[in-house]
C-alpha atoms as a PDB file:
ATOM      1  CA  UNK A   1       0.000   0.000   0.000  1.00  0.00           C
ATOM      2  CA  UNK A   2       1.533   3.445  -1.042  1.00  0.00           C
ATOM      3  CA  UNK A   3       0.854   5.796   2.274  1.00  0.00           C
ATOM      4  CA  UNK A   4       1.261   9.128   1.471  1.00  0.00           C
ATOM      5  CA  UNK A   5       3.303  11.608   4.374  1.00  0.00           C
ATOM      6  CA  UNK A   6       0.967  12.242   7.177  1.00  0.00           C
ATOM      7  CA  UNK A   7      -1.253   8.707   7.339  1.00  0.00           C
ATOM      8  CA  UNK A   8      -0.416   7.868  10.679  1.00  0.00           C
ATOM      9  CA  UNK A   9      -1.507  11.180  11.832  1.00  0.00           C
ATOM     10  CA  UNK A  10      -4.832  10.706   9.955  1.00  0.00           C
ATOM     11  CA  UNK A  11      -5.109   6.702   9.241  1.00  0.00           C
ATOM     12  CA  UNK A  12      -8.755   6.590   8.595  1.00  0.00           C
ATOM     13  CA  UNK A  13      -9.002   9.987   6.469  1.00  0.00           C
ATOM     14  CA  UNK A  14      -5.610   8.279   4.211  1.00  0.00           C
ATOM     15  CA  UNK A  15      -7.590   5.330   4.284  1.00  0.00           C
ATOM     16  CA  UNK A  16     -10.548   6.995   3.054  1.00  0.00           C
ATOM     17  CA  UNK A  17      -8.263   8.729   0.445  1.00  0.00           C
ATOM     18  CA  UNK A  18      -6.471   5.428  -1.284  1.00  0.00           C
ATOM     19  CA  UNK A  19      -9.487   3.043  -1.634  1.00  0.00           C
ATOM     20  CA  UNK A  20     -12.122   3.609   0.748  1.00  0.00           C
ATOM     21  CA  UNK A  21     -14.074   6.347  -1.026  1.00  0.00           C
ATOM     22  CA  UNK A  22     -13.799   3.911  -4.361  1.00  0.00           C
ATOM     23  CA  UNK A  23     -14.927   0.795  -2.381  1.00  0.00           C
ATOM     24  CA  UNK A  24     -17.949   2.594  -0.697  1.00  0.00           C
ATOM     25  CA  UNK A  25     -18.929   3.742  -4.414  1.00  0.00           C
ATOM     26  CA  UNK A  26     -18.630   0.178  -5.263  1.00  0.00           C
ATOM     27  CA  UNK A  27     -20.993  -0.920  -2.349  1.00  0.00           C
ATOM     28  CA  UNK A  28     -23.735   1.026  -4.402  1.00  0.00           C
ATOM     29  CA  UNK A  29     -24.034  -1.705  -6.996  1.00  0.00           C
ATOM     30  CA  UNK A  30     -22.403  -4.704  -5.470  1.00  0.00           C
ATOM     31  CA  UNK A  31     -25.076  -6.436  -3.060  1.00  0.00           C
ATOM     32  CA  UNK A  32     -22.134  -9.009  -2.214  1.00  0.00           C
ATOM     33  CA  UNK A  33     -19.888  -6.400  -1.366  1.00  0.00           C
ATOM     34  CA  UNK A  34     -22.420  -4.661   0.919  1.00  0.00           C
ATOM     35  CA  UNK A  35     -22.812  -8.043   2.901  1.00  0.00           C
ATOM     36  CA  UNK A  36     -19.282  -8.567   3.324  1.00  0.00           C
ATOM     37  CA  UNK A  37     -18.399  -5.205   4.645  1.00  0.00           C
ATOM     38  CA  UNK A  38     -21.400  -5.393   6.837  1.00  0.00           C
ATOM     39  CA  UNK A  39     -20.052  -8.145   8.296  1.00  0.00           C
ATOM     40  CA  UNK A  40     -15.988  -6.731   8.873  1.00  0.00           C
ATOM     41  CA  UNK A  41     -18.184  -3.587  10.740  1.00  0.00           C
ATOM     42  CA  UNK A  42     -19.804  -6.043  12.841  1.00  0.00           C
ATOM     43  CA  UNK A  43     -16.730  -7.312  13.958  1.00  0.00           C
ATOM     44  CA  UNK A  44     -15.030  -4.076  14.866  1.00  0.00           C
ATOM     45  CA  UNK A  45     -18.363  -2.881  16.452  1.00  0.00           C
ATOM     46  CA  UNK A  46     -17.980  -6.058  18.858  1.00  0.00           C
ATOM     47  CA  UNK A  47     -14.222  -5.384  19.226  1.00  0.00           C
ATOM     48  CA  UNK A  48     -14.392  -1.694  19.850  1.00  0.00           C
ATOM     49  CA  UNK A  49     -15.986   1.205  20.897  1.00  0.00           C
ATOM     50  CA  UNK A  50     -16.971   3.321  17.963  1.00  0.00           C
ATOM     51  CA  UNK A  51     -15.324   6.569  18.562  1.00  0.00           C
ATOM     52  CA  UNK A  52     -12.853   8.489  16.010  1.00  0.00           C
ATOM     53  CA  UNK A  53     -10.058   7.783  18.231  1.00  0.00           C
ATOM     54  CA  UNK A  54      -9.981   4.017  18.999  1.00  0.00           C
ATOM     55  CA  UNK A  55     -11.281   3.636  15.275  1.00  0.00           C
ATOM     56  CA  UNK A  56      -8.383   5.718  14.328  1.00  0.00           C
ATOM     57  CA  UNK A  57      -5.917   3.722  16.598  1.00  0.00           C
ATOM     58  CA  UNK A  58      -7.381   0.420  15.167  1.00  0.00           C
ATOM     59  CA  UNK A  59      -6.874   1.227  11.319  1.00  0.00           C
ATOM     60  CA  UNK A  60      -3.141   2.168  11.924  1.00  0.00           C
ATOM     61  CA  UNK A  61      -2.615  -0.697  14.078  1.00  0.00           C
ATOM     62  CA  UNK A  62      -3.670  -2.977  11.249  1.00  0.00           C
ATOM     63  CA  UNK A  63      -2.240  -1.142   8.366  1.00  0.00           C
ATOM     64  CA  UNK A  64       1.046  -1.643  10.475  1.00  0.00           C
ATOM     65  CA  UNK A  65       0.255  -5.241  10.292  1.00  0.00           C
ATOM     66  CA  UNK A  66      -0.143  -5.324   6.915  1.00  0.00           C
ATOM     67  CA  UNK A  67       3.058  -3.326   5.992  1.00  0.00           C
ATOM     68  CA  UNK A  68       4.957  -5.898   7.899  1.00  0.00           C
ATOM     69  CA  UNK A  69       3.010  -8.598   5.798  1.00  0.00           C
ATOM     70  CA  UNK A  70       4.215  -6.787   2.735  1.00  0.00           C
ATOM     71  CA  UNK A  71       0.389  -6.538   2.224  1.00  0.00           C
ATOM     72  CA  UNK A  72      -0.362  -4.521  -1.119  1.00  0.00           C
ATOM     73  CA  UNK A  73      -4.009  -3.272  -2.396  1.00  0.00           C
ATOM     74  CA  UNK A  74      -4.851  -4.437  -6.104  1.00  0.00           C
ATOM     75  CA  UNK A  75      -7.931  -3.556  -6.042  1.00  0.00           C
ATOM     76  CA  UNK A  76      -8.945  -7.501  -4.679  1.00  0.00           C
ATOM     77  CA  UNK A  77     -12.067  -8.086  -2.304  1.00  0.00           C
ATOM     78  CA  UNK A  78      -9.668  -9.853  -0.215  1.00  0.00           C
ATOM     79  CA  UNK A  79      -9.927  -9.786   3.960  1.00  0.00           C
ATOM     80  CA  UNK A  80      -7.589  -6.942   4.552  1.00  0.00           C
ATOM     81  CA  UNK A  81      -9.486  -4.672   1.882  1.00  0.00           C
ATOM     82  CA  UNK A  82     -13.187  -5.839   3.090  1.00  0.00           C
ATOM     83  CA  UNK A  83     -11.705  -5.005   6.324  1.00  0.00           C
ATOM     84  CA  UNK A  84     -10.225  -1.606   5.950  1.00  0.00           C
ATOM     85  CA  UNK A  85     -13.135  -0.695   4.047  1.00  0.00           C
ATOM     86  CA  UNK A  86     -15.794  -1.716   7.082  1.00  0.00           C
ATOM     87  CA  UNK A  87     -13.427   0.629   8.903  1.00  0.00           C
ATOM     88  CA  UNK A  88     -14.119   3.831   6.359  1.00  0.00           C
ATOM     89  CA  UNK A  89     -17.812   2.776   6.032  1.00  0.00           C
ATOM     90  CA  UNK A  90     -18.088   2.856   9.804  1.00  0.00           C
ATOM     91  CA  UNK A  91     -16.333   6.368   9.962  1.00  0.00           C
ATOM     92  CA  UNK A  92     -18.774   7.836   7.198  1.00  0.00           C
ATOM     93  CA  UNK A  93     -21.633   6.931   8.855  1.00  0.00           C
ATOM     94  CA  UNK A  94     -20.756   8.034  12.463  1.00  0.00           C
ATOM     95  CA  UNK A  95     -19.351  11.099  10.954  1.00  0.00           C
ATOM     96  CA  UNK A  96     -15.598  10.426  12.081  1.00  0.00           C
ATOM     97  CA  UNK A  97     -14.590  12.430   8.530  1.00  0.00           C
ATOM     98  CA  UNK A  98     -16.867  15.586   8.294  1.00  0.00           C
ATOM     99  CA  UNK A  99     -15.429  18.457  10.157  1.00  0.00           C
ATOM    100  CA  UNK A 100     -11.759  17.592   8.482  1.00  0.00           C
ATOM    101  CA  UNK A 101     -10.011  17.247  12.189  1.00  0.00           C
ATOM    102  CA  UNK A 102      -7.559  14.189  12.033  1.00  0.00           C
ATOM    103  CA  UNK A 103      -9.188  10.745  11.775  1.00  0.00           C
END
């Protein structure tokens, strides 16, 4: 994944950025993809409280996972992308990315 200077200050707004905002579009016509991202949010909303911080700390925790797995995005519906994607979902609809403050 190519992070641009300044992600881990903002890891769910460069998240948003690099293929969140395209994979939410996606959701619009892709019934499949709408189930499997509702089921990564479920996940994280059992795992975590939903507040911009800890959802902030999660995302760079596990795009620090994935760097060390050499992880790349191709543009594949694989775990880490359904995943990260749940993640930007979650922080569009609780409004984590509206008033542009770090997220």
């Amino acid at each position: 994944m190519n992070l641009q200077d300044g992600w881990a200050a903002s890891p769910l707004r460069s998240v948003m950025d690099m293929l969140g905002q395209a994979q939410l579009d996606r959701m619009t016509t892709d019934p499949g993809l709408v189930a499997a991202v509702d089921q990564h949010a479920a996940v994280l909303r059992d795992a975590i409280p939903l507040d911009r911080e800890t959802l902030g700390d999660y995302v760079l925790g596990f795009l620090d996972e994935l760097r060390d797995r050499d992880w790349m995005f191709y543009g594949d519906l694989d775990a880490p992308t359904l995943r990260l994607t749940a993640a930007c979902w979650l922080a569009r609809e609780s409004g984590f990315l509206e008033d542009g403050a770090p997220a």
